[in-house]
N, C-alpha and C. Protein backbone atom coordinates (compact mmCIF):
# COMPACT_ATOMS: atom_id res chain seq x y z
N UNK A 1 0.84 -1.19 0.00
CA UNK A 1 0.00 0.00 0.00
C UNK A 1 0.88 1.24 0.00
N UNK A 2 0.48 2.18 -0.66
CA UNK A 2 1.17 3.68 -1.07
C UNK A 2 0.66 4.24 0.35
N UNK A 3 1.22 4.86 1.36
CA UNK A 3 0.75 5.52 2.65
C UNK A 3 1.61 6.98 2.16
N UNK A 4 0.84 7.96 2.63
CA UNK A 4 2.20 9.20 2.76
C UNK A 4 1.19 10.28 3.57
N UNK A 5 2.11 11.37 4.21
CA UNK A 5 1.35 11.96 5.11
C UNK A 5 0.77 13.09 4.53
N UNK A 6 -0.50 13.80 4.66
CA UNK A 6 -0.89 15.09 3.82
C UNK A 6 -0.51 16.76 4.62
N UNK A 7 -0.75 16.16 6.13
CA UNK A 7 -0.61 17.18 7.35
C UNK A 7 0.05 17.01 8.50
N UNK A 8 0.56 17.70 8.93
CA UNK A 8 1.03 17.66 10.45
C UNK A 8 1.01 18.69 11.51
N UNK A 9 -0.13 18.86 12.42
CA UNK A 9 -0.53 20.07 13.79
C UNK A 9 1.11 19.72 14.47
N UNK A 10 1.75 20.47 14.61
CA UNK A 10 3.09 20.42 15.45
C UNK A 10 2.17 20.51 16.82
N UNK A 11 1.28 21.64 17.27
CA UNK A 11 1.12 21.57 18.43
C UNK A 11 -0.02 20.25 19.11
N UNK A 12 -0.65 19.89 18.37
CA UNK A 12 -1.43 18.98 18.22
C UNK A 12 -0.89 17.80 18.25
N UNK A 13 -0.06 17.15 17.87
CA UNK A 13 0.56 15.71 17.63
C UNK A 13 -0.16 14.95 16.48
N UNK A 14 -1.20 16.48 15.61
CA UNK A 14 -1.90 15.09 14.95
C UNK A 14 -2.04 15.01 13.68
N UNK A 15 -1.64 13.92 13.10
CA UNK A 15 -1.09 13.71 11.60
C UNK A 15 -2.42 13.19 10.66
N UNK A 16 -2.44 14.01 9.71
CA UNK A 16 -3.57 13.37 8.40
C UNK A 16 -2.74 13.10 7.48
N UNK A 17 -3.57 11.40 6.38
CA UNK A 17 -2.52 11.32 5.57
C UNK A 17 -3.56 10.72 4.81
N UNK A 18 -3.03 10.04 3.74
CA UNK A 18 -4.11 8.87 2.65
C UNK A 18 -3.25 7.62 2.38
N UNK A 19 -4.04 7.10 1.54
CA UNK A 19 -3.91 5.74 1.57
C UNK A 19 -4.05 5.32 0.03
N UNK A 20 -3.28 4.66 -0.87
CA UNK A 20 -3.50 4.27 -2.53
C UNK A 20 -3.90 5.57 -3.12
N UNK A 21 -3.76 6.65 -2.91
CA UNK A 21 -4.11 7.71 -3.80
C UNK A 21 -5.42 8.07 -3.13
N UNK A 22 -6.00 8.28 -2.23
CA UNK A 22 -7.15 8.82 -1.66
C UNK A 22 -8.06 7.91 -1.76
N UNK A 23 -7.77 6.70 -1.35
CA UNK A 23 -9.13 5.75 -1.41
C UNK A 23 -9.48 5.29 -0.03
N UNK A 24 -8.14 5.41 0.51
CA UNK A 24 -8.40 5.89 2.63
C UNK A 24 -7.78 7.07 2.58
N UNK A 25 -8.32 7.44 4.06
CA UNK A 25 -7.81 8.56 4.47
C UNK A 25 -7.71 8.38 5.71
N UNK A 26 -6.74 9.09 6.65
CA UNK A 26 -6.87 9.23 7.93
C UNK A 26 -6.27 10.18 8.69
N UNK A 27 -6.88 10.49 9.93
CA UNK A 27 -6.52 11.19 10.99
C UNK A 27 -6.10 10.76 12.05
N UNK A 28 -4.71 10.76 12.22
CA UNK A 28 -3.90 10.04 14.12
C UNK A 28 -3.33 11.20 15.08
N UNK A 29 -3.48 10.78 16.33
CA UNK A 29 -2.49 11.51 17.09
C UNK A 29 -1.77 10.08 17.36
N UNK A 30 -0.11 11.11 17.00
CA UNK A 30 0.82 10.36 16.90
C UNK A 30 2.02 11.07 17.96
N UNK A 31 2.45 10.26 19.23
CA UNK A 31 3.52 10.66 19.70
C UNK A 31 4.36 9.92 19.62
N UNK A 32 5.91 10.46 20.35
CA UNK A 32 7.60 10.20 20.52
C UNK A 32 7.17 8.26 20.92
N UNK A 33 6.49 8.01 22.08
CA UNK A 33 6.88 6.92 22.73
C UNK A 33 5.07 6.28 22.60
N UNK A 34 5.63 5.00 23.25
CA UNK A 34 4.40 4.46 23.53
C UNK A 34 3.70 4.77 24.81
N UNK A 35 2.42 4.10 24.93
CA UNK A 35 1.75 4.30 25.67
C UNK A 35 0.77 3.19 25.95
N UNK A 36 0.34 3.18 27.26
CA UNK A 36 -1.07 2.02 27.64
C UNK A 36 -2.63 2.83 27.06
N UNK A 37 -2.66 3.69 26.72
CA UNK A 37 -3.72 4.66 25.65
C UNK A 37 -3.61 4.01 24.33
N UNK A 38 -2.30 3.96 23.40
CA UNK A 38 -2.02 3.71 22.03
C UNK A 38 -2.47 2.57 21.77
N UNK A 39 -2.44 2.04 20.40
CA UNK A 39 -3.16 1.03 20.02
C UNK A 39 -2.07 -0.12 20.34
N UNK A 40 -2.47 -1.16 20.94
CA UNK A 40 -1.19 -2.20 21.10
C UNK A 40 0.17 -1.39 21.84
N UNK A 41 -0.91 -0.54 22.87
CA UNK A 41 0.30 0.25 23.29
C UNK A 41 1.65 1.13 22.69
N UNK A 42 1.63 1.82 21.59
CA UNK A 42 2.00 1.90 20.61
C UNK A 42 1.95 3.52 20.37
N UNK A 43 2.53 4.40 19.72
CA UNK A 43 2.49 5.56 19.64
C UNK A 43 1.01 6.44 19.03
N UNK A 44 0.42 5.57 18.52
CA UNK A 44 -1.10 6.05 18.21
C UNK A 44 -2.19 6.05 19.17
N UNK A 45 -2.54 7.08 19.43
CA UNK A 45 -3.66 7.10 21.19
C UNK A 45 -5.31 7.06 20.09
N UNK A 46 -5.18 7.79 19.10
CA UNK A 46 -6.21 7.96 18.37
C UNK A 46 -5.75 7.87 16.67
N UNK A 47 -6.90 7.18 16.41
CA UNK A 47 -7.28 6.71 15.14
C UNK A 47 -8.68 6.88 14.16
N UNK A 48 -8.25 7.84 12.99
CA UNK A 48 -9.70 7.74 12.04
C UNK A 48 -8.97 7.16 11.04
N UNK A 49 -9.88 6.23 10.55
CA UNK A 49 -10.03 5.64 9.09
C UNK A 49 -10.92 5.46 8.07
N UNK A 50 -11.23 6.39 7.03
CA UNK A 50 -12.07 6.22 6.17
C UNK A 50 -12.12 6.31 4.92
N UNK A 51 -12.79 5.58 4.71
CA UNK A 51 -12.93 5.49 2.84
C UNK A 51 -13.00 6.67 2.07
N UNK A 52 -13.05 6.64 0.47
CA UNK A 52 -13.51 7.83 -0.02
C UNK A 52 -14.56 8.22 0.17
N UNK A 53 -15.60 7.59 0.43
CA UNK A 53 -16.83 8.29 0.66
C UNK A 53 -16.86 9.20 1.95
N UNK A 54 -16.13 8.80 2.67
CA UNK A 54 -15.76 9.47 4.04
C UNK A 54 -16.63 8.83 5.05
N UNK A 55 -16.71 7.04 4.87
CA UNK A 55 -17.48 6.69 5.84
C UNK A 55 -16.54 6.14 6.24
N UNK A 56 -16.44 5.85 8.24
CA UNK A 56 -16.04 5.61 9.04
C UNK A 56 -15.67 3.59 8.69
N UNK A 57 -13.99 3.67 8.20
CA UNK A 57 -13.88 2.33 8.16
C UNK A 57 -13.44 1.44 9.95
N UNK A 58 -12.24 2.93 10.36
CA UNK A 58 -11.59 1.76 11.66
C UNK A 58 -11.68 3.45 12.32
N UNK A 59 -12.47 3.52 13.84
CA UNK A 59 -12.30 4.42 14.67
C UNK A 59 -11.78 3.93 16.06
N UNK A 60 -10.32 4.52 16.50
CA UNK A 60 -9.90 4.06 17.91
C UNK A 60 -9.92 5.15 18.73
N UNK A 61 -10.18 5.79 20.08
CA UNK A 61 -10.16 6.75 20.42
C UNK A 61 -9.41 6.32 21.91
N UNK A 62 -8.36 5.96 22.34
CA UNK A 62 -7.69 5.40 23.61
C UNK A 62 -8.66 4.11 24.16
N UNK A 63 -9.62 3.17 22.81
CA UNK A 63 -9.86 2.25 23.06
C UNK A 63 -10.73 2.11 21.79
N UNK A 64 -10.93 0.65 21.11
CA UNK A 64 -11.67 0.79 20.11
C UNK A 64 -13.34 1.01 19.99
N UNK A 65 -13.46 2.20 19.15
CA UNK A 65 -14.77 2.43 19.24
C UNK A 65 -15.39 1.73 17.89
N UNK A 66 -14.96 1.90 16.32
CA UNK A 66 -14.96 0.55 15.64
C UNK A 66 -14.17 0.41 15.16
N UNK A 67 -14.11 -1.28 15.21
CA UNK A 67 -12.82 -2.06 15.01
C UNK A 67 -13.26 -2.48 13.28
N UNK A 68 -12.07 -3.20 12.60
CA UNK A 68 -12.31 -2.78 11.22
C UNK A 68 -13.08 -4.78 11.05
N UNK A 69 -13.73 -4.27 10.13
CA UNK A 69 -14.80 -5.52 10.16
C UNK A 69 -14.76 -6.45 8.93
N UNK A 70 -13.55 -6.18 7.99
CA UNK A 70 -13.71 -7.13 6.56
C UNK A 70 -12.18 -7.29 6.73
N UNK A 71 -11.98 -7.80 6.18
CA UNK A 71 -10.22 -8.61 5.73
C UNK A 71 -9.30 -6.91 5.00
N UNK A 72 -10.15 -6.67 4.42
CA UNK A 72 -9.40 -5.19 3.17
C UNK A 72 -9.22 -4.24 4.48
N UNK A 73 -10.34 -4.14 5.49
CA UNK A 73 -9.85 -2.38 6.35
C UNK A 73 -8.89 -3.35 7.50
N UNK A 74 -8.88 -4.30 8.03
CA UNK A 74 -7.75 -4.97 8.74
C UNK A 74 -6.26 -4.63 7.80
N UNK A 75 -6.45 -5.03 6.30
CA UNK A 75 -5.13 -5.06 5.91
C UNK A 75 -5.08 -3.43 5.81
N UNK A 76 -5.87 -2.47 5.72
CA UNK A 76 -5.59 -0.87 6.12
C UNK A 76 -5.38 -0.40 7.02
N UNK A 77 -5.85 -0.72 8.04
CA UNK A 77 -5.54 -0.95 9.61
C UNK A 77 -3.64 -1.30 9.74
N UNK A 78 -3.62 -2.45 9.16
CA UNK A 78 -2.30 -3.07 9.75
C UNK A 78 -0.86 -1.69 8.73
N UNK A 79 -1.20 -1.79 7.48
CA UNK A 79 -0.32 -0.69 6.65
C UNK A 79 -0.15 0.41 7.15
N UNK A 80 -1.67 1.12 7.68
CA UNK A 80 -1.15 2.72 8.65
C UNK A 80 -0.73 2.29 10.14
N UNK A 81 -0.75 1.72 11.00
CA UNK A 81 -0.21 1.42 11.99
C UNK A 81 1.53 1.50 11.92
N UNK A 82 1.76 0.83 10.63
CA UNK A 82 3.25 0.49 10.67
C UNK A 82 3.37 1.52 10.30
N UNK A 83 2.79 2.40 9.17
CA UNK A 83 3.70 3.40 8.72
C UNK A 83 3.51 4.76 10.09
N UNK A 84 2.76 4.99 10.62
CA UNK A 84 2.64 5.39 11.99
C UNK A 84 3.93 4.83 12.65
N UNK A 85 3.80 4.30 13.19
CA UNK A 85 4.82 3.45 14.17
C UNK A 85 6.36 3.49 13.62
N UNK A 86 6.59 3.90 12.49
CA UNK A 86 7.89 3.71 11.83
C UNK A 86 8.09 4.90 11.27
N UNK A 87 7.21 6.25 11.38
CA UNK A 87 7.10 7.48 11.43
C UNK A 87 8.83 7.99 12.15
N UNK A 88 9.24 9.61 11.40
CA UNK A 88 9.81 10.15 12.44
C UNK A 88 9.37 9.93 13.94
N UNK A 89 10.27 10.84 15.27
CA UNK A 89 9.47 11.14 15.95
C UNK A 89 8.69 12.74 16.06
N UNK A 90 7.55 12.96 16.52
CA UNK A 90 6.87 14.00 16.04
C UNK A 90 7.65 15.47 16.26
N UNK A 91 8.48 15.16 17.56
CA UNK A 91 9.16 16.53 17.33
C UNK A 91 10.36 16.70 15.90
N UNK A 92 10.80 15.68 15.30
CA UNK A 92 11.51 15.86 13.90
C UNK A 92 10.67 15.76 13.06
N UNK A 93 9.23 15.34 13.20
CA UNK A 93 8.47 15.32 12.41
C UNK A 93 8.07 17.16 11.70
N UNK A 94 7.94 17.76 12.30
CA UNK A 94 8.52 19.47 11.94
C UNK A 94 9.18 19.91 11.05
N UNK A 95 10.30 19.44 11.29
CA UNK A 95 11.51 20.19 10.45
C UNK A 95 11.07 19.10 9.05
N UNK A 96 11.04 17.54 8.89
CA UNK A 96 10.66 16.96 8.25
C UNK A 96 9.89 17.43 7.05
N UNK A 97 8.34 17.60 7.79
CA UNK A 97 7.45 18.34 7.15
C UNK A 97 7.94 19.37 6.01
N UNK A 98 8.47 20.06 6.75
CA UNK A 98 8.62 21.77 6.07
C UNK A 98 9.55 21.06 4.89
N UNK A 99 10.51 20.13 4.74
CA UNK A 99 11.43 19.73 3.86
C UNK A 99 10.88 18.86 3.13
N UNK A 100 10.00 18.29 3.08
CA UNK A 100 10.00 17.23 2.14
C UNK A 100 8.25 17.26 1.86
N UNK A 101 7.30 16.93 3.06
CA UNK A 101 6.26 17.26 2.12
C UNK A 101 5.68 15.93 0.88
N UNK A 102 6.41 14.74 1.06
CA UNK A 102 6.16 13.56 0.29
C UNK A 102 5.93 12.76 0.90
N UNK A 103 6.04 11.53 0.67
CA UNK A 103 6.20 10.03 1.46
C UNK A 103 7.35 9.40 1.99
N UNK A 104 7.76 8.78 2.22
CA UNK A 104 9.04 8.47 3.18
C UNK A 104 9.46 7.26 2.06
């Protein structure tokens, strides 16, 4: 899967990005370390995932509110997690941003 980020709130922690060319989309807060909040304990406390239509595929909010329900938003689920998780960390995520502006 093509992941790359579209936005980043420096003061916010919270990153929007897409997915295959805009066929997901999503919204995370993403910090430095993990946490017992994050998903799998994990630097993501919150999670939107949605289709192009902009309906709600996978929502986590420091616990799952919905979990992804077909084989395709699991394997979307599992692609933004990693690329989350294998992200700068958000404070280089800044300087990052301002320079590049693409996909990793």
């Amino acid at each position: 899967m093509n992941i790359a980020f579209t936005s980043f709130e420096n003061d916010t922690n919270r990153v929007r990005g897409v997915v295959d060319d805009s066929e997901y989309g999503f919204t995370a807060k993403l910090y430095d370390e993990g946490s017992v909040f994050g998903i799998d304990d994990g630097r993501v406390s919150k999670l939107h995932i949605y289709n192009s239509d902009g309906e709600t595929i996978v929502h986590y909010d420091r616990g799952w509110d919905e979990e992804p329900s077909t084989r395709e938003t699991w394997k979307v689920l599992r692609a933004v997690l990693e690329f989350l998780e294998n992200a700068p960390l958000t404070r280089e995520l800044s300087n990052w941003w301002a320079n590049n502006l693409t996909k990793f």
